[in-house]
N, C-alpha and C. Protein backbone atom coordinates (compact mmCIF):
# COMPACT_ATOMS: atom_id res chain seq x y z
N UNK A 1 124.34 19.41 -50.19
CA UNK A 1 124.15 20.43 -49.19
C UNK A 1 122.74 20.32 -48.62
N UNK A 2 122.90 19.90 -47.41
CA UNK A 2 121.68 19.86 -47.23
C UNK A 2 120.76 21.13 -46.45
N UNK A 3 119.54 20.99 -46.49
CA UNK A 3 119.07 21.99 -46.10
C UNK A 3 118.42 21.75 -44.63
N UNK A 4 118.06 22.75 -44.10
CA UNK A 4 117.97 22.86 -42.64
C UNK A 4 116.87 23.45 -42.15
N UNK A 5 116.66 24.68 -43.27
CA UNK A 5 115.42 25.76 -42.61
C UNK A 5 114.92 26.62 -43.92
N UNK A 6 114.26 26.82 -44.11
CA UNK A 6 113.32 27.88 -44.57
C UNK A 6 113.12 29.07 -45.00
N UNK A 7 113.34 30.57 -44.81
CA UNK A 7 112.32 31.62 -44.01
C UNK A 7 112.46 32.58 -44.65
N UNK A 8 111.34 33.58 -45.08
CA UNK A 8 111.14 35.01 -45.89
C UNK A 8 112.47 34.58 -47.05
N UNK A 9 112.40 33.69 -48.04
CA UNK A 9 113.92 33.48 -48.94
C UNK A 9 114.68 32.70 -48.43
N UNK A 10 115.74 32.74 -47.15
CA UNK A 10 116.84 32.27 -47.15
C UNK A 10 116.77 30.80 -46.74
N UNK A 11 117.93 30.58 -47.10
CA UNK A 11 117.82 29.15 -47.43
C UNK A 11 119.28 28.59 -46.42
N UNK A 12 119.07 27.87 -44.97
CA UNK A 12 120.17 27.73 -44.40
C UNK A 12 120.40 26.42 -44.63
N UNK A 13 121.71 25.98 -44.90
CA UNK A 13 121.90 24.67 -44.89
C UNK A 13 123.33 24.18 -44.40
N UNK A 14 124.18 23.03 -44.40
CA UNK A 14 125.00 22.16 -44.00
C UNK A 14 125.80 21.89 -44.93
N UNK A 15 127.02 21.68 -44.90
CA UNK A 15 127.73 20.62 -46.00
C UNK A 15 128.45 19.72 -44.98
N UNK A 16 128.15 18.62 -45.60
CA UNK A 16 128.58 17.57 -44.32
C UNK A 16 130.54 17.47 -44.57
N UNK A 17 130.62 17.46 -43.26
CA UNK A 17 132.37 17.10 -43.20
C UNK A 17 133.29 18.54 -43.50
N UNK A 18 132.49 19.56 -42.87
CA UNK A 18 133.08 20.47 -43.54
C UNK A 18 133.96 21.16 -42.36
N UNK A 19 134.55 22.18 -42.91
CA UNK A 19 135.80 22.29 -41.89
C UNK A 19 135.52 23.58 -40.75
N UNK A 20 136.21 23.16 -39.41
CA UNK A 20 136.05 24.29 -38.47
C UNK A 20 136.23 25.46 -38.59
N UNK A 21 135.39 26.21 -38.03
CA UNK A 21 134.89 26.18 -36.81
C UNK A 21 133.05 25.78 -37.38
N UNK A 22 132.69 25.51 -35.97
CA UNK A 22 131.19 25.04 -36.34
C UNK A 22 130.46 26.23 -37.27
N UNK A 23 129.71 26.22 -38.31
CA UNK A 23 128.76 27.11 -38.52
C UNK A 23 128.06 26.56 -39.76
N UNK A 24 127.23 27.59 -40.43
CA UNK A 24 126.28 27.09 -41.19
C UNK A 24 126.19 27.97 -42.43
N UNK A 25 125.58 27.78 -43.63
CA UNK A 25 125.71 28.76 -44.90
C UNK A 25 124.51 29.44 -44.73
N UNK A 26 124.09 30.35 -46.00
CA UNK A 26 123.05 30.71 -46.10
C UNK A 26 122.91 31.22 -47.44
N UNK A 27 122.10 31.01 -48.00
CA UNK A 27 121.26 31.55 -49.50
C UNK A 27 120.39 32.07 -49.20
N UNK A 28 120.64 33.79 -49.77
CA UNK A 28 119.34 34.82 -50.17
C UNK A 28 119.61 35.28 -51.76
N UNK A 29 118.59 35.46 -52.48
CA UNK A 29 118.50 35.97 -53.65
C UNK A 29 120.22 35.54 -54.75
N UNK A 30 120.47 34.25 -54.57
CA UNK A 30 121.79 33.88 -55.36
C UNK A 30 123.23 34.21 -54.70
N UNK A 31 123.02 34.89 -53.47
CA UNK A 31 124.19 35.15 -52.94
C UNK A 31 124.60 34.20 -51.83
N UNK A 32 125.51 34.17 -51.23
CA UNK A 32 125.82 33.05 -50.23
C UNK A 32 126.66 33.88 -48.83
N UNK A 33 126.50 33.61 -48.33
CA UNK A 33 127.12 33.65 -46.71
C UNK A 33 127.52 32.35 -45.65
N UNK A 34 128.60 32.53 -45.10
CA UNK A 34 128.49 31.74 -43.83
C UNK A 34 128.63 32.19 -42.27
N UNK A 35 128.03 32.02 -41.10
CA UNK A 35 127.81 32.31 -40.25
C UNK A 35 128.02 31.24 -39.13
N UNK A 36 128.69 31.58 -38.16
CA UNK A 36 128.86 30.74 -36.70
C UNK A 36 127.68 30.19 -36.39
N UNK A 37 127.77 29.51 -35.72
CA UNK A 37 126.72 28.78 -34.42
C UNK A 37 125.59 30.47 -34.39
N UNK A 38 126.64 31.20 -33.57
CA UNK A 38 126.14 32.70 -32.96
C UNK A 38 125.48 33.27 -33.39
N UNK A 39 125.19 33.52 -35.12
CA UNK A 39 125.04 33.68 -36.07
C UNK A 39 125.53 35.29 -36.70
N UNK A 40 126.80 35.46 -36.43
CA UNK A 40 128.04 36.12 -36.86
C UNK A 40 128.28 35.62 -38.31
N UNK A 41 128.24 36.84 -38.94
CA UNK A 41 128.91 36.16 -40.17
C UNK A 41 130.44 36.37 -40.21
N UNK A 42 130.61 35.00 -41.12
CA UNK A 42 131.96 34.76 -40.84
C UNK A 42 132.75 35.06 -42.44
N UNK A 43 131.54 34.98 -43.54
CA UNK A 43 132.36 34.92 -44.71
C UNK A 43 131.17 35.87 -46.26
N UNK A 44 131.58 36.26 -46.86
CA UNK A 44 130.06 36.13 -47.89
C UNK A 44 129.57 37.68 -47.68
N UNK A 45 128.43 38.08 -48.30
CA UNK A 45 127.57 38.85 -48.34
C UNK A 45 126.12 38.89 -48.38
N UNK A 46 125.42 39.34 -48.22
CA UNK A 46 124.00 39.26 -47.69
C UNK A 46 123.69 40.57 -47.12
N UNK A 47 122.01 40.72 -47.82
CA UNK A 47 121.81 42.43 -48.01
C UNK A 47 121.45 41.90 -45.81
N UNK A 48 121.67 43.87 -45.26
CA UNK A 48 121.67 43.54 -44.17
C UNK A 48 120.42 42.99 -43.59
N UNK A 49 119.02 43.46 -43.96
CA UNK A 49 118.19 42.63 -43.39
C UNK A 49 118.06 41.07 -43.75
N UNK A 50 118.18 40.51 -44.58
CA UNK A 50 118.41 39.29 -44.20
C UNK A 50 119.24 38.65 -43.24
N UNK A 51 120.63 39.47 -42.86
CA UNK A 51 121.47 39.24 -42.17
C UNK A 51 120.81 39.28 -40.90
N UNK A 52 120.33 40.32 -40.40
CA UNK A 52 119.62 40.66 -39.34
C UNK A 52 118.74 39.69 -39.08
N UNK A 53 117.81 39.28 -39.69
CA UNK A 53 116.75 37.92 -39.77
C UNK A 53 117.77 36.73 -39.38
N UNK A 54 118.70 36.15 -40.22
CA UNK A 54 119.48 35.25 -39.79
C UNK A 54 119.78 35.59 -38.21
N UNK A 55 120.45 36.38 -37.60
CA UNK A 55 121.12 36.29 -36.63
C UNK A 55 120.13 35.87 -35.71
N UNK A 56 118.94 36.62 -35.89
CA UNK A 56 117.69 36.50 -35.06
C UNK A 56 117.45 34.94 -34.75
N UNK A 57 117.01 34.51 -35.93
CA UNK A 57 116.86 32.55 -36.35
C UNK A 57 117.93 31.97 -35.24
N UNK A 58 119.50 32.44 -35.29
CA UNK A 58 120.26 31.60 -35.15
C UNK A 58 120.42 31.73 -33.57
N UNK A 59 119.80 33.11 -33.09
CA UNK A 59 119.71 33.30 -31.05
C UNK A 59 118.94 32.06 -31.24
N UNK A 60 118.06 31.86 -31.80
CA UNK A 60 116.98 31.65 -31.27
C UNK A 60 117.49 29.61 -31.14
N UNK A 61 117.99 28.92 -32.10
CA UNK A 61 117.95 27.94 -32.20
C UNK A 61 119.84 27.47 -32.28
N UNK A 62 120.32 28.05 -31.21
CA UNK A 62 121.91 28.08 -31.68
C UNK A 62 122.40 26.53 -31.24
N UNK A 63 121.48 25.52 -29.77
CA UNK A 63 121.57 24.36 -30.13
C UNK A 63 121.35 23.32 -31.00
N UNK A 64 120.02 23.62 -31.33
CA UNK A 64 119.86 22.43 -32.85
C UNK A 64 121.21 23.06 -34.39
N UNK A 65 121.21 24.39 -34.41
CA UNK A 65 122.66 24.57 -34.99
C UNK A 65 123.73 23.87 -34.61
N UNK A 66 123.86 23.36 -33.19
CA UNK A 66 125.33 22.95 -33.16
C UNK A 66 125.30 21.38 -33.03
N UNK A 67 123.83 20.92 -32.81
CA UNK A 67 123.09 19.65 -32.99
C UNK A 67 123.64 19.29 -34.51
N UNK A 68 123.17 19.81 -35.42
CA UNK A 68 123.03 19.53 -36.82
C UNK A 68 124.69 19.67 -37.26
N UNK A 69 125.36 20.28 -36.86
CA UNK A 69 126.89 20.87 -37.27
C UNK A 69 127.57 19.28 -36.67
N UNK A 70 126.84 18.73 -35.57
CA UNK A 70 128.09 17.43 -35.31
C UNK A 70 127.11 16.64 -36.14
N UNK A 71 126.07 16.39 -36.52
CA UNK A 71 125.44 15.58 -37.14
C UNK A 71 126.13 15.06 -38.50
N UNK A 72 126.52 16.85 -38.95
CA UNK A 72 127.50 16.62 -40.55
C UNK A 72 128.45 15.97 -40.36
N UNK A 73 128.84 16.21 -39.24
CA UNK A 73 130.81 16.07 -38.67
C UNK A 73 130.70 14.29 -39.58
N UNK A 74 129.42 14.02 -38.99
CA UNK A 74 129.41 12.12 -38.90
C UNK A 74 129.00 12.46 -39.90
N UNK A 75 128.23 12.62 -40.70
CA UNK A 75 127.83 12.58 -42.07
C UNK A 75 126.10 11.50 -41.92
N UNK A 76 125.82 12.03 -40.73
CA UNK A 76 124.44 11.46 -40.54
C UNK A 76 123.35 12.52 -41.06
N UNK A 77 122.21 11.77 -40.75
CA UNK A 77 120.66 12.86 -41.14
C UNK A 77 120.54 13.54 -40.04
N UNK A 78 120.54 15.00 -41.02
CA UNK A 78 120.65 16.64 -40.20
C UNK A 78 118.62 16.92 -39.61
N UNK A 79 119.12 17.31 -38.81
CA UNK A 79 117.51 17.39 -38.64
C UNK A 79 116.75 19.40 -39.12
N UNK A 80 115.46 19.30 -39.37
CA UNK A 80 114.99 19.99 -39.81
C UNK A 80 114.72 21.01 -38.45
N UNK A 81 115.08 22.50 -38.57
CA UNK A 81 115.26 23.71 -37.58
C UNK A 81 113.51 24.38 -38.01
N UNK A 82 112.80 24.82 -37.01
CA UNK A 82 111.19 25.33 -37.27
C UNK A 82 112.00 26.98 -37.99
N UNK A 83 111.54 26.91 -39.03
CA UNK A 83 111.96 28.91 -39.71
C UNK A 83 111.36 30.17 -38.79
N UNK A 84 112.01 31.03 -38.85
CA UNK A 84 111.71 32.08 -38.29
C UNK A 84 110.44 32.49 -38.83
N UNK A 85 109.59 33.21 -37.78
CA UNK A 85 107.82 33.59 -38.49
C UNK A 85 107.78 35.27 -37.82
């Protein structure tokens, strides 16, 4: 699983080849989530401000998200997203 980004804890990353629709995971404090491109969550739990932080991250960079999402598709090197500050 690779990783992607950074920020205050969470930990967003990739699993390559993984199945539609495009989106991305996330690790805060041992828990897991997954979230669209949009950054909608789609699955998981996550206290709400982190959630809130994510969605923020994911306006902000929703092309290199969908950059990195076909990157897995191929199972090539994901590139690194700047963390939210």
């Amino acid at each position: 699983m690779p990783r992607v980004s950074i920020f205050f804890g969470i930990v967003i990353y990739f699993y390559y080849d993984d199945h539609p629709p495009p989106h991305f995971h996330a690790m805060y404090e041992g828990l897991d989530a997954q979230f669209d491109i949009e950054g909608n969550l789609l699955k998981g739990s996550l206290p709400p401000k982190a959630v809130k932080l994510i969605q923020e991250w994911a306006s902000v960079n929703k092309n290199a998200l969908l950059e990195n999402w076909e990157l897995a598709q191929k199972n090539l090197p994901l590139n690194w997203i700047a963390p939210l500050r």
